[in-house]
Protein backbone atom coordinates (compact mmCIF):
# COMPACT_ATOMS: atom_id res chain seq x y z
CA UNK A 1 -17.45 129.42 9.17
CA UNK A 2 -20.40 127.34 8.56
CA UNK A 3 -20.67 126.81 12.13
CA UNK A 4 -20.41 130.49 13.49
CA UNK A 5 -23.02 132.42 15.14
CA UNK A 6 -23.37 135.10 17.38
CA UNK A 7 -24.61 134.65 20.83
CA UNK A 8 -25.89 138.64 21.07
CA UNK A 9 -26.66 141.30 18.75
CA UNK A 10 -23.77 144.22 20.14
CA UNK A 11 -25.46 146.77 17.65
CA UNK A 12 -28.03 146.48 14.84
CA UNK A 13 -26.94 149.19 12.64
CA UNK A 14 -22.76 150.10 13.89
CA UNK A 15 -21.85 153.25 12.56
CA UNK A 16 -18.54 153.29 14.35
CA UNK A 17 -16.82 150.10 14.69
CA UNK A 18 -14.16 151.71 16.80
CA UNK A 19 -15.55 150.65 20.20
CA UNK A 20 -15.96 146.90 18.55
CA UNK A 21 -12.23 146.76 17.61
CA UNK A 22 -13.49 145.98 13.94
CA UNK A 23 -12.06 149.38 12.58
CA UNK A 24 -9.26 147.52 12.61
CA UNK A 25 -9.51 143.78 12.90
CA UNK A 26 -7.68 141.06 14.79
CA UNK A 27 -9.01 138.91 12.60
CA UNK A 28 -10.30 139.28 8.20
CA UNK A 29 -11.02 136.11 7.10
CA UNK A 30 -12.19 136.58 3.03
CA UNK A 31 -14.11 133.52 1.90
CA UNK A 32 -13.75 132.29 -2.10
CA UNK A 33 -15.52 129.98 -4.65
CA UNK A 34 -14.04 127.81 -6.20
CA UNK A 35 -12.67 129.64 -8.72
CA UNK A 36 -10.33 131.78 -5.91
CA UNK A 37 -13.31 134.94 -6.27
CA UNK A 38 -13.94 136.78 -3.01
CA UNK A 39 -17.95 135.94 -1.69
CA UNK A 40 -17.33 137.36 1.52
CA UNK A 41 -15.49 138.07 4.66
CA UNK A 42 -15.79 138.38 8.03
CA UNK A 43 -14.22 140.63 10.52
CA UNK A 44 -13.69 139.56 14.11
CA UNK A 45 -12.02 141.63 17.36
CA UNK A 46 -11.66 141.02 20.75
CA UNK A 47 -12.15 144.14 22.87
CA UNK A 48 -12.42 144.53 26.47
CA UNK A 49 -12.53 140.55 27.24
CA UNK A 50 -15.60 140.38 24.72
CA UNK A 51 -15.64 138.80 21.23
CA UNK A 52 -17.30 140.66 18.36
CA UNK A 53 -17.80 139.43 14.49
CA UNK A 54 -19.35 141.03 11.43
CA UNK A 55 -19.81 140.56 8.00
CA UNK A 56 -18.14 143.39 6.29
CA UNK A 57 -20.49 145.77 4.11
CA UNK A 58 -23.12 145.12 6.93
CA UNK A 59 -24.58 147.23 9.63
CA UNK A 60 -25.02 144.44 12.13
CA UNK A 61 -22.07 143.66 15.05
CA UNK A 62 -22.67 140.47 17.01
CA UNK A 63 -20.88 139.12 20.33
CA UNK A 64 -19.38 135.38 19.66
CA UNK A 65 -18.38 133.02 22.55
CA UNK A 66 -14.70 132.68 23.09
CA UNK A 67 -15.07 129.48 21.72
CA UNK A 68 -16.14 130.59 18.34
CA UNK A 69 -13.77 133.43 18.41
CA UNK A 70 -10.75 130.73 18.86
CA UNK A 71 -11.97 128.69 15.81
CA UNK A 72 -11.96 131.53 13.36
CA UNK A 73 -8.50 132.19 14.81
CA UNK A 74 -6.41 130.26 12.64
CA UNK A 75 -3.48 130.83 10.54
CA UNK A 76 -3.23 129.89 6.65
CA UNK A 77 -1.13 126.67 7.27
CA UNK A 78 -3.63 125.74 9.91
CA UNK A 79 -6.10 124.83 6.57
CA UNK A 80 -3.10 123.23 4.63
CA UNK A 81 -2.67 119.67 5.18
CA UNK A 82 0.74 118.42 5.49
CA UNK A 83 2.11 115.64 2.95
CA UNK A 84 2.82 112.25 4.45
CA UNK A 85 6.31 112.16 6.03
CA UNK A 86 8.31 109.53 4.56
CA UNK A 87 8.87 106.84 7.60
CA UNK A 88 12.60 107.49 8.66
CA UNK A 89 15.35 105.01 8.62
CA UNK A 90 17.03 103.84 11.62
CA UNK A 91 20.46 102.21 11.23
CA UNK A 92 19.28 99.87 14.32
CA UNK A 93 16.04 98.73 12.54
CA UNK A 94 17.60 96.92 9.63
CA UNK A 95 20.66 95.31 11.59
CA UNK A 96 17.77 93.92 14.06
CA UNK A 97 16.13 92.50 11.16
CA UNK A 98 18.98 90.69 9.73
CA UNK A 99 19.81 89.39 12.93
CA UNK A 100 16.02 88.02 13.10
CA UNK A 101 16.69 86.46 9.66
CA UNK A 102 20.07 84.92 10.73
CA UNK A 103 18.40 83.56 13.39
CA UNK A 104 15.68 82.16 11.76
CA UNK A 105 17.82 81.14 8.93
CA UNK A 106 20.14 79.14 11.82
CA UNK A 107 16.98 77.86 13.13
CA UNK A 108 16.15 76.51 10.25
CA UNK A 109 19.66 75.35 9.21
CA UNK A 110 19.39 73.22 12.62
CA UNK A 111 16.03 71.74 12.33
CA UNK A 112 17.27 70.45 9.04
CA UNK A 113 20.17 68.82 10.40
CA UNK A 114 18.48 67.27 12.95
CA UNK A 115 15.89 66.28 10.40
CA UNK A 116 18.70 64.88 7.96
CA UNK A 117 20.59 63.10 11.08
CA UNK A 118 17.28 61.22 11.67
């Protein structure tokens, strides 16, 4: 939101938001403190291959670039951040790793006996 701005003023002082598509909103994104109270929100349409956002309670409509249109068009869980995924176990993963060890272990096992024939 920080980031938005307008790229043209559509109207200065919008008495009908009808031909804006902001009478009823594609998008009504309510911003919060801290505390979860309401500071402000933004309305945003798309009308007629054009882009339009306001702040509700003003008079003043602006155009927005696509761009900035298709940032502010997010779902909720798009701001959640997943939990780390535990790493999933694969039967394969541990039976390769035992084989290493046997390996190593044999490896070992036949260094030594070479080392105790000597």
């Amino acid at each position: 939101m920080r980031e938005l701005r307008g790229s043209d003023v559509a109207a200065e002082t919008a008495t009908d938001l009808k031909p804006y598509g902001l009478d009823a909103p594609d998008l009504n994104i309510t911003l919060t403190d801290k505390d979860g109270q309401p500071i402000g929100t933004v309305l945003a349409a798309k009308r007629d291959a054009k882009y339009y956002v306001m702040r509700a309670g003003t008079p003043t409509v602006f155009e927005a670039r696509d761009y900035m249109y298709n940032r502010l068009d997010k779902q909720p869980k798009d701001f959640v951040e997943e939990p780390a995924a535990a790493k999933p176990t694969s039967t394969t993963a541990p039976a390769a790793a035992e084989e290493q060890g046997d390996m190593g272990q044999d490896a070992g096992d036949d260094a030594g006996d070479d080392g105790d024939a000597d």
